[in-house]
Protein backbone atom coordinates (compact mmCIF):
# COMPACT_ATOMS: atom_id res chain seq x y z
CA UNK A 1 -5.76 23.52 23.21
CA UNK A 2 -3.29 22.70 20.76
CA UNK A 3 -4.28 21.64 16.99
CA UNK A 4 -3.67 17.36 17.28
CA UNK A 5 -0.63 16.66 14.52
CA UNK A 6 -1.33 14.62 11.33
CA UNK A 7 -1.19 11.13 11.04
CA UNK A 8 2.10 9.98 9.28
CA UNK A 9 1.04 7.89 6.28
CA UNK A 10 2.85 4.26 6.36
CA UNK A 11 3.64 2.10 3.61
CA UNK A 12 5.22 -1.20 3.46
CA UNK A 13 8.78 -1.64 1.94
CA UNK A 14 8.25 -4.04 -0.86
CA UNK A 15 10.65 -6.09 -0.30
CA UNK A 16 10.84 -6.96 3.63
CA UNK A 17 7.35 -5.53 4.28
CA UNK A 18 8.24 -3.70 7.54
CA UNK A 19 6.35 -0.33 7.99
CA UNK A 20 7.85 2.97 7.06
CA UNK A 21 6.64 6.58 6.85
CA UNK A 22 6.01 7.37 2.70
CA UNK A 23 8.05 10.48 3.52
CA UNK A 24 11.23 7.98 4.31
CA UNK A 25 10.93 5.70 1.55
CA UNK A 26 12.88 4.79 -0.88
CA UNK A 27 10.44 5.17 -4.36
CA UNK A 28 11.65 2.58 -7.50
CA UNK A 29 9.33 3.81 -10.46
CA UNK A 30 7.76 0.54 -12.53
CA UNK A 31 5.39 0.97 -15.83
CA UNK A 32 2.30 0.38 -13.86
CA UNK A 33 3.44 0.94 -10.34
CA UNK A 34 5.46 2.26 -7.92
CA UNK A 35 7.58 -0.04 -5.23
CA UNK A 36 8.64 1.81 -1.72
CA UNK A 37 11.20 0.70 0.24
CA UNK A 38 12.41 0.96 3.21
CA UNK A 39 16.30 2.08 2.39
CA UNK A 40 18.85 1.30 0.04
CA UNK A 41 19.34 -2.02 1.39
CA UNK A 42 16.23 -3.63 0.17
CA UNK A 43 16.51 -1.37 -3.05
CA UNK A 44 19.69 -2.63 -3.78
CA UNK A 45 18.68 -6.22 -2.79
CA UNK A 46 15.45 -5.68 -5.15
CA UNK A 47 17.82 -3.93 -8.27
CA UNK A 48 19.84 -7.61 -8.02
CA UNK A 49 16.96 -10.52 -8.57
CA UNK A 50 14.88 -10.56 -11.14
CA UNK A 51 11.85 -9.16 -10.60
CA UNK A 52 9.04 -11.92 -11.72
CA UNK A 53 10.49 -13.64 -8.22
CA UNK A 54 9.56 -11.19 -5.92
CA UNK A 55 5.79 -11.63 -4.98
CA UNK A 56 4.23 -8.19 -4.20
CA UNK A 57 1.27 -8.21 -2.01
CA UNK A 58 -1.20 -6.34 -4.14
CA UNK A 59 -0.48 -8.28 -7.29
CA UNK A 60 0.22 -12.22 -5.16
CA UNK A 61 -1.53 -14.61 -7.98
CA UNK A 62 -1.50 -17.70 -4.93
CA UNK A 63 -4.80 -18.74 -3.95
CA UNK A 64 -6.06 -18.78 -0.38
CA UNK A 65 -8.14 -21.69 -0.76
């Protein structure tokens, strides 16, 4: 029987959320955290607006009530 592989681990680019292996990513180093994306498209998209515009899921201040 052959060993089963290992799962990939998949993050979401932080721009257009779609789902990429961490391996893949493109890796844009912040003071408190670190933003993946999915190529130098969305990095380069990202790079050009400021950055208090872009909502990121783990920090989204809206309120779901």
């Amino acid at each position: 029987m052959a060993p089963k592989p290992e799962p990939v681990e998949q993050i979401a680019c932080a721009l257009c959320m779609k789902e990429i292996p961490r391996s893949e990513a493109t890796v844009a180093e912040a003071t408190d955290y670190l933003l993946y994306f999915c190529g130098l498209d969305c990095y380069d998209i990202w790079q050009k607006v400021p950055h208090e515009d872009i909502a990121l899921p783990a920090q989204s201040t809206h309120s779901t009530q």
